[in-house]
C-alpha atoms as a PDB file:
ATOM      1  CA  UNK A   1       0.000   0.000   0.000  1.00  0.00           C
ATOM      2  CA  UNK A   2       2.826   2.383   0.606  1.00  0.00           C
ATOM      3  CA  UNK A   3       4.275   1.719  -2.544  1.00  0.00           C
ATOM      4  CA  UNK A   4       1.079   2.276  -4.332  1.00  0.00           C
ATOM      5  CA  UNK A   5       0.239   5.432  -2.777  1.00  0.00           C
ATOM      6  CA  UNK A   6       4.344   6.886  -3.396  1.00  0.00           C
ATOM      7  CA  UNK A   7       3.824   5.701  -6.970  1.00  0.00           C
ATOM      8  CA  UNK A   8       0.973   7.828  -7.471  1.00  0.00           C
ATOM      9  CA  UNK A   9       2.303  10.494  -5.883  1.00  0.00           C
ATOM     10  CA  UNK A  10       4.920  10.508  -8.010  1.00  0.00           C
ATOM     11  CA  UNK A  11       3.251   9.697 -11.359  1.00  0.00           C
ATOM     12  CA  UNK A  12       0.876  12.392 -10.279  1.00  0.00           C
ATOM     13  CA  UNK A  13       3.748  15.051  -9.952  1.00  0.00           C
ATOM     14  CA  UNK A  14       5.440  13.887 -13.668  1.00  0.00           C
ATOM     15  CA  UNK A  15       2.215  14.455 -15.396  1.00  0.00           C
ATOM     16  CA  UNK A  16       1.900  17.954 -14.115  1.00  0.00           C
ATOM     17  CA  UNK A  17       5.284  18.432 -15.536  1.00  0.00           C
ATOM     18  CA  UNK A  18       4.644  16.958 -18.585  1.00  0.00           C
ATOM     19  CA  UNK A  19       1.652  19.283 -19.274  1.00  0.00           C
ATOM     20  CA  UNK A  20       2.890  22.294 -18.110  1.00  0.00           C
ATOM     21  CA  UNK A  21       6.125  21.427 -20.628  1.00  0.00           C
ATOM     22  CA  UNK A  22       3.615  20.448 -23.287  1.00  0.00           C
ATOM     23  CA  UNK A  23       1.505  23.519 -22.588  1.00  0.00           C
ATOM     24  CA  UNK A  24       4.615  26.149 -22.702  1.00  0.00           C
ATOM     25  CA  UNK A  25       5.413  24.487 -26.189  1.00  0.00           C
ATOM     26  CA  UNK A  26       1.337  24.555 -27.584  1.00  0.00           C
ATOM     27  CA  UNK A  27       1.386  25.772 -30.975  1.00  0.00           C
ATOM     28  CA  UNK A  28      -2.085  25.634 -31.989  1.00  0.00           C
ATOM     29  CA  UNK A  29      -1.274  22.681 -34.900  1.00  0.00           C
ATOM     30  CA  UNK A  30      -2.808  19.171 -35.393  1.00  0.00           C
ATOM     31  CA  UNK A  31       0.836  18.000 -35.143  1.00  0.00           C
ATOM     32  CA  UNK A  32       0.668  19.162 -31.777  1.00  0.00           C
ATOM     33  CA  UNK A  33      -2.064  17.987 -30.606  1.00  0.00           C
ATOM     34  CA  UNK A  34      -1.209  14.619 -31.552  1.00  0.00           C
ATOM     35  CA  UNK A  35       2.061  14.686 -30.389  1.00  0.00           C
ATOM     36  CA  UNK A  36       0.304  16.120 -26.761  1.00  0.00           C
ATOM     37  CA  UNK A  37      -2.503  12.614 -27.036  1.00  0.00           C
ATOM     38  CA  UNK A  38       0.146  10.684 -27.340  1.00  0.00           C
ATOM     39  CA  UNK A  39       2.120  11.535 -24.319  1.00  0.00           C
ATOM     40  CA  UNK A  40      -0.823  12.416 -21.579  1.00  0.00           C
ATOM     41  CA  UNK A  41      -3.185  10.022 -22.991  1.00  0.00           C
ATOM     42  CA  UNK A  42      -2.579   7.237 -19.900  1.00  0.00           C
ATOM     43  CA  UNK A  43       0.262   5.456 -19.100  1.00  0.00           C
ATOM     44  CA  UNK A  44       1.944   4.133 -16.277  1.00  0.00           C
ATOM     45  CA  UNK A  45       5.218   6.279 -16.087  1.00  0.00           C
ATOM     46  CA  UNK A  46       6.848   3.442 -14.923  1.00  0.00           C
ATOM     47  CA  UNK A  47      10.446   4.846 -16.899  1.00  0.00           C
ATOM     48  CA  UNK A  48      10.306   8.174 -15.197  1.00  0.00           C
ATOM     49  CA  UNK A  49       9.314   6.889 -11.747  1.00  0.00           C
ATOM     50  CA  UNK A  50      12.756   5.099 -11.952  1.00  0.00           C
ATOM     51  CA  UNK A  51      14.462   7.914 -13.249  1.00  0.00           C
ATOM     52  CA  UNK A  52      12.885   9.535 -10.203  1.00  0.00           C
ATOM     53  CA  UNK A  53      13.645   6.738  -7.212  1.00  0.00           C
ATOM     54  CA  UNK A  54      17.597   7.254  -9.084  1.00  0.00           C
ATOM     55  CA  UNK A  55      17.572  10.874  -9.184  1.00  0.00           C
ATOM     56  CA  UNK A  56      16.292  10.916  -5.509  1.00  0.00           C
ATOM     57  CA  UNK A  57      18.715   8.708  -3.942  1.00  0.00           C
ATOM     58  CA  UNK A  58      21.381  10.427  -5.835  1.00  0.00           C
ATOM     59  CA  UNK A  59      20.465  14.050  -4.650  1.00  0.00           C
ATOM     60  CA  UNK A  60      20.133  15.553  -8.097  1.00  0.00           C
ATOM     61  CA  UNK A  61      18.375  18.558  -8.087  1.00  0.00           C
ATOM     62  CA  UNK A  62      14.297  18.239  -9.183  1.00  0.00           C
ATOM     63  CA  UNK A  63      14.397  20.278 -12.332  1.00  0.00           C
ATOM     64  CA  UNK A  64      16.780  18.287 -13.874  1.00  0.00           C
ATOM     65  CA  UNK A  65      15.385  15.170 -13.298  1.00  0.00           C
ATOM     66  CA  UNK A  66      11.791  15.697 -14.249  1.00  0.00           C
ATOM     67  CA  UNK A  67      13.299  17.003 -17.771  1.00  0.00           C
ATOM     68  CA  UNK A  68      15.725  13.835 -17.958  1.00  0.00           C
ATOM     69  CA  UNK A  69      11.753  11.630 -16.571  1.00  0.00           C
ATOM     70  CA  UNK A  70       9.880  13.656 -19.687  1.00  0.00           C
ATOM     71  CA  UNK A  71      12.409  13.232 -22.364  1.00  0.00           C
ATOM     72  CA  UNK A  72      12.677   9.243 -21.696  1.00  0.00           C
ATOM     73  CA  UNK A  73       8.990   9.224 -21.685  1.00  0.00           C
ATOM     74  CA  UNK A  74       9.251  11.236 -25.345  1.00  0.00           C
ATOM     75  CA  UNK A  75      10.734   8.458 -26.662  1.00  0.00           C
ATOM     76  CA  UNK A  76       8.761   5.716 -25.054  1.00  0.00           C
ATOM     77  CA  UNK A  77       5.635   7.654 -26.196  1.00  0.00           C
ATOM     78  CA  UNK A  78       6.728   8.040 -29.917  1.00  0.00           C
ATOM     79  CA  UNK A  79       7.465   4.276 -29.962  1.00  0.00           C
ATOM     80  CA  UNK A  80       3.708   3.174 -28.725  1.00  0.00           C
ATOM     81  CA  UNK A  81       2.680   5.684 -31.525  1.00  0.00           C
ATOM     82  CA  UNK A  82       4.827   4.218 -34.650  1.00  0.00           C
ATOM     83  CA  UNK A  83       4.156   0.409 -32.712  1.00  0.00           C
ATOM     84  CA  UNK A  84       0.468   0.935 -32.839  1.00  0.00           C
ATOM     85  CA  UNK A  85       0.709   1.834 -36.702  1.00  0.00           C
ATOM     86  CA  UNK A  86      -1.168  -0.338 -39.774  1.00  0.00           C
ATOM     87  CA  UNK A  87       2.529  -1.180 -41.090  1.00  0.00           C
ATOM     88  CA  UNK A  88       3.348  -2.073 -37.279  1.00  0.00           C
ATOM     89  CA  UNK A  89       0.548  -3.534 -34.938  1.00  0.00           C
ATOM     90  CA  UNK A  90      -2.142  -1.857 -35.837  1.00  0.00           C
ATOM     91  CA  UNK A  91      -4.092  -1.224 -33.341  1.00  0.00           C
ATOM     92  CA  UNK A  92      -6.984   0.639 -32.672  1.00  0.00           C
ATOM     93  CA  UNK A  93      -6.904   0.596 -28.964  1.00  0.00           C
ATOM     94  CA  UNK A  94      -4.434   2.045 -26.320  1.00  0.00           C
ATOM     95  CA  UNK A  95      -4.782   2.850 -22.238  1.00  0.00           C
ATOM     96  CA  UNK A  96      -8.740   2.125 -23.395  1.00  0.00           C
ATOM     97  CA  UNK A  97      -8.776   5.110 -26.109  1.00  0.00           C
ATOM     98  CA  UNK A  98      -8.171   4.951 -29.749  1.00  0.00           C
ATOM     99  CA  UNK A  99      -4.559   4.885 -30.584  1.00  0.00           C
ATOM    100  CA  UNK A 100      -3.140   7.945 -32.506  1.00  0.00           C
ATOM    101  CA  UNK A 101      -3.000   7.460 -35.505  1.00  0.00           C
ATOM    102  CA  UNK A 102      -7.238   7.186 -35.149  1.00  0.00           C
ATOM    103  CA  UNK A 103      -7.599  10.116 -33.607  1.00  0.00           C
ATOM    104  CA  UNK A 104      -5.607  12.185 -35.888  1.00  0.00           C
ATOM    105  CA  UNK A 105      -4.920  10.101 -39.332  1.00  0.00           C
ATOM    106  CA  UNK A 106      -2.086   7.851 -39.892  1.00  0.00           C
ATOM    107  CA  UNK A 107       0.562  10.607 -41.546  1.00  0.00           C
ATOM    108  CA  UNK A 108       0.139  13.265 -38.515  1.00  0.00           C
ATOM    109  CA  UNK A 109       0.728  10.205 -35.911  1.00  0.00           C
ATOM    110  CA  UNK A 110       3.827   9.418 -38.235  1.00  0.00           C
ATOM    111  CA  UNK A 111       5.093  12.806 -37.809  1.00  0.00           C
ATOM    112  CA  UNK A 112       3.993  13.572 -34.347  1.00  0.00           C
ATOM    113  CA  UNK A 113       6.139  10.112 -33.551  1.00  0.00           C
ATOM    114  CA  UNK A 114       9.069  11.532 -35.054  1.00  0.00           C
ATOM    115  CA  UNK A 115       8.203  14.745 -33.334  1.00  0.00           C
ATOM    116  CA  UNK A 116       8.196  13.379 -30.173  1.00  0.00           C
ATOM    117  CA  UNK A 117      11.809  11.512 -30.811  1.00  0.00           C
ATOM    118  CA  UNK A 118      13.678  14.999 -31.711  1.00  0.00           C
ATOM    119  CA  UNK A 119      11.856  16.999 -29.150  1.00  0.00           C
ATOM    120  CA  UNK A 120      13.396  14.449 -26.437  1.00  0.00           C
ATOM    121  CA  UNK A 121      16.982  15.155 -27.808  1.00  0.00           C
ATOM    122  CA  UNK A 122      16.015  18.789 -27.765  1.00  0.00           C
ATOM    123  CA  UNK A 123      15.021  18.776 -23.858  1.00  0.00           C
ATOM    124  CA  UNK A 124      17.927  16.608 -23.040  1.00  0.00           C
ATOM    125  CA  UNK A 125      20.528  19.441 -25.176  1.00  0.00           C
ATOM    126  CA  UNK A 126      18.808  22.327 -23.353  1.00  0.00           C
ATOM    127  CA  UNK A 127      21.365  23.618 -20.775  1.00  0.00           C
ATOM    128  CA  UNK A 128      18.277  23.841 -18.106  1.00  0.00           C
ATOM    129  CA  UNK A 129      18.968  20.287 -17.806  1.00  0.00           C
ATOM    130  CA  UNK A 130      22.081  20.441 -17.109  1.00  0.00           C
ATOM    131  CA  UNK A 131      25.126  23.214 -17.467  1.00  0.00           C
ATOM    132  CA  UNK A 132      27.987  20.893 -18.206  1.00  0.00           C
ATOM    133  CA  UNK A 133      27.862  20.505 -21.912  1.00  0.00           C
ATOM    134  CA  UNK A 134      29.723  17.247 -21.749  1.00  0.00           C
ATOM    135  CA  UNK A 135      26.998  15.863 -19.424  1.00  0.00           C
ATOM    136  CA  UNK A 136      24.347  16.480 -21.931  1.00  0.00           C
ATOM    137  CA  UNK A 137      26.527  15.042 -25.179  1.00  0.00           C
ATOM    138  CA  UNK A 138      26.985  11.926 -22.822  1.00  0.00           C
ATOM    139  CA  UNK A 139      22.999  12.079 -22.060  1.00  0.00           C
ATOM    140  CA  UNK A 140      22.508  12.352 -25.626  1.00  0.00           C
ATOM    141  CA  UNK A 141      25.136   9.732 -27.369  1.00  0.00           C
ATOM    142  CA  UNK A 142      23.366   7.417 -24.616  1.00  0.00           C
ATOM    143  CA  UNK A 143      19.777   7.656 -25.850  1.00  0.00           C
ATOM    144  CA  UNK A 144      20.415   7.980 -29.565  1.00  0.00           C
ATOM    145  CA  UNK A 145      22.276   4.312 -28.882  1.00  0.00           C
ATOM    146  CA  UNK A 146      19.106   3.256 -27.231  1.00  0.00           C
ATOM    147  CA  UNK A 147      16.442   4.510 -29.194  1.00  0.00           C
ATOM    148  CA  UNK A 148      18.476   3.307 -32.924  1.00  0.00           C
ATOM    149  CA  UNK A 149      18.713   0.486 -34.464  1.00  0.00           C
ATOM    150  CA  UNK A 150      21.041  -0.967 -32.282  1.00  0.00           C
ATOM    151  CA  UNK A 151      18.412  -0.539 -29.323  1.00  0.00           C
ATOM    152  CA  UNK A 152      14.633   0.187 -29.087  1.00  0.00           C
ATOM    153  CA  UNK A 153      14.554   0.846 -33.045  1.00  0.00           C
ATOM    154  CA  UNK A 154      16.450  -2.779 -33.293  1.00  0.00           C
ATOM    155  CA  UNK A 155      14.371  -4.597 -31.523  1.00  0.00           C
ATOM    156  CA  UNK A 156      11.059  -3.700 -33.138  1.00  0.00           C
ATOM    157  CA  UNK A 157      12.541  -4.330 -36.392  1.00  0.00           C
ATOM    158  CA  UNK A 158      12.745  -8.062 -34.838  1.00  0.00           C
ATOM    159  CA  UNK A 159       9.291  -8.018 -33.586  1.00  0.00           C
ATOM    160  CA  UNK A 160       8.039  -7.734 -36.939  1.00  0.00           C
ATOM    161  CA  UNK A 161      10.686  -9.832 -38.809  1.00  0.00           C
ATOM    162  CA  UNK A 162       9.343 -12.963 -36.254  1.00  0.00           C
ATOM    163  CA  UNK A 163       5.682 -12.801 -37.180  1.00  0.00           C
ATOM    164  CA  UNK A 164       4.915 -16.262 -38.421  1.00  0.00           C
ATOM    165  CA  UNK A 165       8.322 -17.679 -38.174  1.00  0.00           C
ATOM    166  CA  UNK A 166       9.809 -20.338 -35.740  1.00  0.00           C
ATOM    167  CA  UNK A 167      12.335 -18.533 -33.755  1.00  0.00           C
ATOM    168  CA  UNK A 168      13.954 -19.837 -30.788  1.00  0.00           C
ATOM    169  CA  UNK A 169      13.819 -18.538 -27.167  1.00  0.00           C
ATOM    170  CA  UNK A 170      17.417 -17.107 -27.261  1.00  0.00           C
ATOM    171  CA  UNK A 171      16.199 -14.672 -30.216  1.00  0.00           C
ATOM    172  CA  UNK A 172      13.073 -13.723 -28.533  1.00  0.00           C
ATOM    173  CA  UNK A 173      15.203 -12.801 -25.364  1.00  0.00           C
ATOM    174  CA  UNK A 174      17.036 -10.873 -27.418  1.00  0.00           C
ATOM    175  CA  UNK A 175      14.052  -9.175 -29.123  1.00  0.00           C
ATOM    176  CA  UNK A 176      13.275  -8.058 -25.171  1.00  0.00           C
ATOM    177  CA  UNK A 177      16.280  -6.730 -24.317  1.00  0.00           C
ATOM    178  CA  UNK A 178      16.271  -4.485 -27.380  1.00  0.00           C
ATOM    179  CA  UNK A 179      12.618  -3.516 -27.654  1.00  0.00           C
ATOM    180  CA  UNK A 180      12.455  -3.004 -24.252  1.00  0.00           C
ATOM    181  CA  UNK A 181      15.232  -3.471 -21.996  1.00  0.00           C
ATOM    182  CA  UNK A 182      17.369  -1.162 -23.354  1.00  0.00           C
ATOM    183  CA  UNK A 183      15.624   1.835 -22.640  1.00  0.00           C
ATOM    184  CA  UNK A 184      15.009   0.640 -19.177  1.00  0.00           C
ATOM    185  CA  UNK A 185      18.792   0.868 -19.173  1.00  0.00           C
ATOM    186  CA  UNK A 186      19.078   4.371 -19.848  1.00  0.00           C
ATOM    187  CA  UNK A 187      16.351   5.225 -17.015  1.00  0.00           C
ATOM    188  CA  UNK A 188      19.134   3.973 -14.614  1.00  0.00           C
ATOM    189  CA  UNK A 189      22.120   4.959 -16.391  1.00  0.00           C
ATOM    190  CA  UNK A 190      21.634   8.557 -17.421  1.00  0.00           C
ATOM    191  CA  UNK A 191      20.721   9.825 -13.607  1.00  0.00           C
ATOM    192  CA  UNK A 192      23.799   8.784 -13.275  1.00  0.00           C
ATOM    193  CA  UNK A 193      25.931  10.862 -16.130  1.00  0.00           C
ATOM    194  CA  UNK A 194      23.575  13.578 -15.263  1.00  0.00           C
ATOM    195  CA  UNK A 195      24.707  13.231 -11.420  1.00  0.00           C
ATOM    196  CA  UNK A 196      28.310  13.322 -12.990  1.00  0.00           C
ATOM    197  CA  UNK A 197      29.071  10.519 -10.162  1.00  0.00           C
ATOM    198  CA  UNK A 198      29.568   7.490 -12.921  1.00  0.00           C
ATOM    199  CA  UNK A 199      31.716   5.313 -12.746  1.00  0.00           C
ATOM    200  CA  UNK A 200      32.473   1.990 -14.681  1.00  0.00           C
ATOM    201  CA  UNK A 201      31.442  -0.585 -11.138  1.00  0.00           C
ATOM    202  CA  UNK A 202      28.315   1.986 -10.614  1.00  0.00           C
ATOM    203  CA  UNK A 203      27.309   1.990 -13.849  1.00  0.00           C
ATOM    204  CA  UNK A 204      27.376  -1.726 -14.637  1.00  0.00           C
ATOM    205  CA  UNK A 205      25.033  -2.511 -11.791  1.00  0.00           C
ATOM    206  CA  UNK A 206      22.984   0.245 -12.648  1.00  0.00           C
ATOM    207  CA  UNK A 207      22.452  -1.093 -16.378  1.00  0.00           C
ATOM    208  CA  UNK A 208      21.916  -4.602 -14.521  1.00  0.00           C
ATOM    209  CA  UNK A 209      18.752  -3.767 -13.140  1.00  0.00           C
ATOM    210  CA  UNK A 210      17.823  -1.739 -15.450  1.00  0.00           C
ATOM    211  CA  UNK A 211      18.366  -4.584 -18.177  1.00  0.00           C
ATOM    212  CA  UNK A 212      16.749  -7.056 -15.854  1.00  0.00           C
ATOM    213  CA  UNK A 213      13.643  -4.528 -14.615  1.00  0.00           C
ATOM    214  CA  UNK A 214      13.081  -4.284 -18.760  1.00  0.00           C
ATOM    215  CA  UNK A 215      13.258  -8.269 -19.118  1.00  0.00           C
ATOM    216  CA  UNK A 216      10.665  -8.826 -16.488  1.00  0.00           C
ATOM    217  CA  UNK A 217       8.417  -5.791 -17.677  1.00  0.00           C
ATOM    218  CA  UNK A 218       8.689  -7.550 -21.570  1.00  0.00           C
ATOM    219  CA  UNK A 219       8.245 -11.186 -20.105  1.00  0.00           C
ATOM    220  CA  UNK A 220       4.604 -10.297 -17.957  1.00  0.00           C
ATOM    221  CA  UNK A 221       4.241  -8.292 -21.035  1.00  0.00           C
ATOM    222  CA  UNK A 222       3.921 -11.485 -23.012  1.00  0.00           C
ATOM    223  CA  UNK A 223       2.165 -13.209 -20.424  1.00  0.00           C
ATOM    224  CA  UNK A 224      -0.506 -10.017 -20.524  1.00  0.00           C
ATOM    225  CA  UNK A 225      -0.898 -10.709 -24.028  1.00  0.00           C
ATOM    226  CA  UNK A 226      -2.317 -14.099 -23.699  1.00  0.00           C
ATOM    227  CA  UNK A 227      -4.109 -14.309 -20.596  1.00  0.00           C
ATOM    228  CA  UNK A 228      -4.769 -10.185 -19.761  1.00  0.00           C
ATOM    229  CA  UNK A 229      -8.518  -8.969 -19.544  1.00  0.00           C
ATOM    230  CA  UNK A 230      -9.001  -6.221 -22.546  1.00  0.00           C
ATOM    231  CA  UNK A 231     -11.077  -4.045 -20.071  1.00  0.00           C
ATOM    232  CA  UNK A 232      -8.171  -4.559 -17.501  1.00  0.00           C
ATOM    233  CA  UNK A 233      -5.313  -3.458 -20.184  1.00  0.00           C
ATOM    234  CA  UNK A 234      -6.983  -1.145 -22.183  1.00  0.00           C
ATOM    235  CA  UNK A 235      -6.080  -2.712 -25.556  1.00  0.00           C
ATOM    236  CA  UNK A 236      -6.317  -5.634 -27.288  1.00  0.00           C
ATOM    237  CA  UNK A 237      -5.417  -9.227 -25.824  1.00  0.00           C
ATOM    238  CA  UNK A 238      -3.598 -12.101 -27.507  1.00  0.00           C
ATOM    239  CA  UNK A 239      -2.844 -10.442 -30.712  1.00  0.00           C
ATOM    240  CA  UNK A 240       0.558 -12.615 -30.510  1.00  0.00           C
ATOM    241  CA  UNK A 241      -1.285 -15.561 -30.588  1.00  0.00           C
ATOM    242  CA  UNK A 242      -3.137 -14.343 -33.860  1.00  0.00           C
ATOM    243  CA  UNK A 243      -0.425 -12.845 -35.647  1.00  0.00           C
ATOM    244  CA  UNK A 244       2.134 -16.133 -34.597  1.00  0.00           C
ATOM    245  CA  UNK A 245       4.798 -13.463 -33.387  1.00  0.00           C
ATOM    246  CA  UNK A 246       7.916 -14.361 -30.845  1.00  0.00           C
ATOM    247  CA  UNK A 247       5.530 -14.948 -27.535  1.00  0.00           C
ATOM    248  CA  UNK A 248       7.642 -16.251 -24.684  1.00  0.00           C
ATOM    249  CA  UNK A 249       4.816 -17.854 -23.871  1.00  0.00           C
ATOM    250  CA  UNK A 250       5.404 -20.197 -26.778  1.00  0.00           C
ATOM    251  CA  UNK A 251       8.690 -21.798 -24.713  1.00  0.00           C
ATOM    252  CA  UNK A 252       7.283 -20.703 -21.091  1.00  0.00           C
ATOM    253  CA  UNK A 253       4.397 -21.411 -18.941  1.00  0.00           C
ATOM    254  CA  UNK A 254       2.825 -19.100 -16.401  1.00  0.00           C
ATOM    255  CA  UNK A 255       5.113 -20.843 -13.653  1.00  0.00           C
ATOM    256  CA  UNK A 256       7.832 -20.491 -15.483  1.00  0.00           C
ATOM    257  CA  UNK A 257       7.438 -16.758 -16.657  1.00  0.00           C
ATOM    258  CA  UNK A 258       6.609 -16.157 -12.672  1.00  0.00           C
ATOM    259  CA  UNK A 259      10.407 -17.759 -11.228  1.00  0.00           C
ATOM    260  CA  UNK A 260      12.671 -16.502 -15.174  1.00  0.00           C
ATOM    261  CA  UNK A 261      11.285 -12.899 -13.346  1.00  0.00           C
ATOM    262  CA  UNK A 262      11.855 -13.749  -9.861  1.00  0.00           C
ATOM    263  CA  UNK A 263      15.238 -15.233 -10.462  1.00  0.00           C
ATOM    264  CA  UNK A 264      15.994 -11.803 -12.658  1.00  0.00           C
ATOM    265  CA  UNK A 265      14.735  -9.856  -9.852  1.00  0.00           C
ATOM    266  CA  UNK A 266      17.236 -11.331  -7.051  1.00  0.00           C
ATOM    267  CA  UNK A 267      19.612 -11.378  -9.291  1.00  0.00           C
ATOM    268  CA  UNK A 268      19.217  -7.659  -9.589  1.00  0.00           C
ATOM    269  CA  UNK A 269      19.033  -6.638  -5.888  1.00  0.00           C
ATOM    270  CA  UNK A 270      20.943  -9.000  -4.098  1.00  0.00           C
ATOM    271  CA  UNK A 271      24.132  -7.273  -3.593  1.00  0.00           C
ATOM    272  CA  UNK A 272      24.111  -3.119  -4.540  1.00  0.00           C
ATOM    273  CA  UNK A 273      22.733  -0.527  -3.052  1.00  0.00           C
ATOM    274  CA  UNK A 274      20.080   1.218  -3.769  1.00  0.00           C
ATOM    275  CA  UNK A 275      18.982  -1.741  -4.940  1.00  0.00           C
ATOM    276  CA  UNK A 276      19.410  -4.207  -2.276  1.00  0.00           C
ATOM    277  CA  UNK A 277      17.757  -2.069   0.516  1.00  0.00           C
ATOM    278  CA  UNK A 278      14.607  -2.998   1.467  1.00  0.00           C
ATOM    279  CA  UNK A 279      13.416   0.612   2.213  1.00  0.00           C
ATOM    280  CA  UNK A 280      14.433   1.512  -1.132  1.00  0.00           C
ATOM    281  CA  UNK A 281      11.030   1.743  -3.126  1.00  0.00           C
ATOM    282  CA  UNK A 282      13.765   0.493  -6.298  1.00  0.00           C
ATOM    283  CA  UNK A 283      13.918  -2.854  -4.134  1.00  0.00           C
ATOM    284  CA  UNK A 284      10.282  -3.145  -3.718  1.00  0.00           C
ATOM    285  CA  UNK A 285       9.623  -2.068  -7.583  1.00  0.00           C
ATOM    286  CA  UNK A 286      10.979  -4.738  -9.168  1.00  0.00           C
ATOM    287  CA  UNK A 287       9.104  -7.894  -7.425  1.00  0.00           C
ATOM    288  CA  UNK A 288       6.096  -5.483  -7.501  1.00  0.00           C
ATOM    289  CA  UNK A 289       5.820  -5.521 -11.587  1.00  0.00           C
ATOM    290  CA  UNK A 290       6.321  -9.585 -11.529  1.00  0.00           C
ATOM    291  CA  UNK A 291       2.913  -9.354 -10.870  1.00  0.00           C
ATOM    292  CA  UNK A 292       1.149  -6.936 -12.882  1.00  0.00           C
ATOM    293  CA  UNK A 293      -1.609  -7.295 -15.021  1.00  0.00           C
ATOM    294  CA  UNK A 294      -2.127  -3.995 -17.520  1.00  0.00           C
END
C-alpha cells in the first residue's frame, strides 16, 4: 500500500510536468495535438518513476530530473505511436482510447512520432537540464544508442521480422532486451551521467537492473498478451497468438514466466545498493511488476 500510494504520488507530480512542458510548447497545430494525445493520454510512467527513485537517492536537483523523466517518456511515447501503426501492430486501442494514428490520421501520428523523438533530444541538449555541456553530449550519445537500431529501433525491427516464423527462445530474449530493456537501461544509467558521479562498477550494476527490470516488464508483457482482460489493459489481448509473433509464452508457462522474473529480480538486488535495501522503493519495484496485469 505504501508503494502504491508513493507511486501515485509521483506519477501524479510527472504528469503535471509533462503538461505544463507540453503547454509552454502549444502551438495551436494538429501536429501538436497529436504529439500532446500521445504523451498524456494514460500510461503508467513506470520509466520516469525510476528515473525519479535514481535521481532521488542520488540528490540531483528536481528540475533536472523531471526534464531527464519527460524526455525518456518522449521516446517511449513516440514508440507506442509508430508500434500501434497499420505497417506495425495496428491497433486501434491504447490505455482504453483509440490509438493515434485514429484520432488524428495515420501521416500526422507518423510525424507527431518523429516529433516526439527529436523533441526528447532537444530537452535533453537544453542547458536547463544540465550546465555541463559534456553531461548532456553523454545524455545524448546514450539515448540515440538506445532509441536506434542498435536498441529500441532494433528490436522492433525483430518483432516484426518474427511474425509467423519459428524462432527460438534465445532470439526472442534478445528481441526483449532491445525492444524493451534497453531503454530501461538508460532510465538507470543517465541519472547517473547527469549526477556526474559514474563510474564503470556503478554503472554496470545500474544497467543490470535496469536490463533485468526491462526483461521482467517484456516477459509479464507477453504473459498479458495471452491471458490479460481487454477491459483490464486497455487494448487488445492475444494479438501474438493471432499474428504467430515471438511470444515467450510459446517456450514458457505461467510458472515459469513467474520464477525466469523472480530469479531476474534477485539477481538484480541482491548485492548493490540502492537496490538491495529494502526501504528503497527500487527494491520493492521490481518484485512489484512480476505481478502486474495492464
Amino acid at each position: 500500500m505504501k508503494l502504491k500510494l508513493e507511486i501515485n504520488k509521483n506519477v501524479k507530480e510527472f504528469n503535471v510536468f509533462a503538461k505544463k512542458y507540453l503547454n509552454s510548447n502549444k502551438d495551436g497545430s494538429s501536429l501538436w495535438a497529436a504529439m500532446n494525445y500521445g504523451v498524456v493520454n494514460g500510461g503508467k510512467r513506470i520509466r520516469p518513476l525510476l528515473i525519479i527513485y535514481i535521481s532521488k537517492f542520488l540528490k540531483i536537483n528536481k528540475p533536472s530530473y523531471m526534464r531527464l523523466a519527460l524526455a525518456t517518456e518522449f521516446v517511449h511515447a513516440y514508440s507506442l505511436i509508430h508500434d500501434d501503426l497499420p505497417g506495425m501492430d495496428n491497433d486501434d486501442l491504447r490505455r482504453g482510447k483509440p490509438t493515434t494514428h485514429k484520432k488524428y490520421g495515420e501521416a500526422i501520428a507518423i510525424l507527431a512520432g518523429n516529433s516526439l523523438l527529436t523533441l526528447a533530444f532537444q530537452l535533453l541538449a537544453d542547458p536547463k537540464t544540465n550546465s555541463n555541456s559534456n553531461i548532456r553530449l553523454k545524455l545524448i550519445d546514450s539515448l540515440s544508442k538506445i532509441a536506434g537500431y542498435t536498441g529500441l529501433a532494433g528490436g522492433q525491427s525483430l518483432d516484426l521480422l518474427y511474425e509467423k516464423k519459428n524462432v527460438s527462445e534465445k532470439q526472442i530474449l534478445k528481441m526483449h532486451e532491445l525492444k524493451t530493456a534497453r531503454l530501461f537501461e538508460f532510465c538507470l544509467i543517465a541519472p547517473l551521467i547527469l549526477s556526474g558521479k559514474s563510474n564503470p562498477a556503478k554503472l554496470r550494476y545500474y544497467k543490470k537492473y535496469g536490463k533485468n527490470f526491462g526483461l521482467i516488464f517484456q516477459a509479464t508483457d507477453d504473459l498479458i498478451d495471452n491471458i490479460g482482460d481487454k477491459n483490464i489493459t486497455g487494448k487488445k489481448t492475444q494479438k501474438d497468438l493471432k499474428k504467430n509473433k515471438g511470444n515467450i509464452m510459446k517456450y514458457k508457462s505461467i510458472h515459469d514466466i513467474k520464477n525466469y522474473c523472480l530469479k531476474l529480480a534477485k539477481n538484480a538486488t541482491h548485492s548493490s545498493s540502492p537496490f538491495s535495501d529494502v526501504t528503497n522503493p527500487l527494491n520493492t519495484l521490481i518484485f512489484h511488476i512480476i505481478n502486474r496485469v495492464q
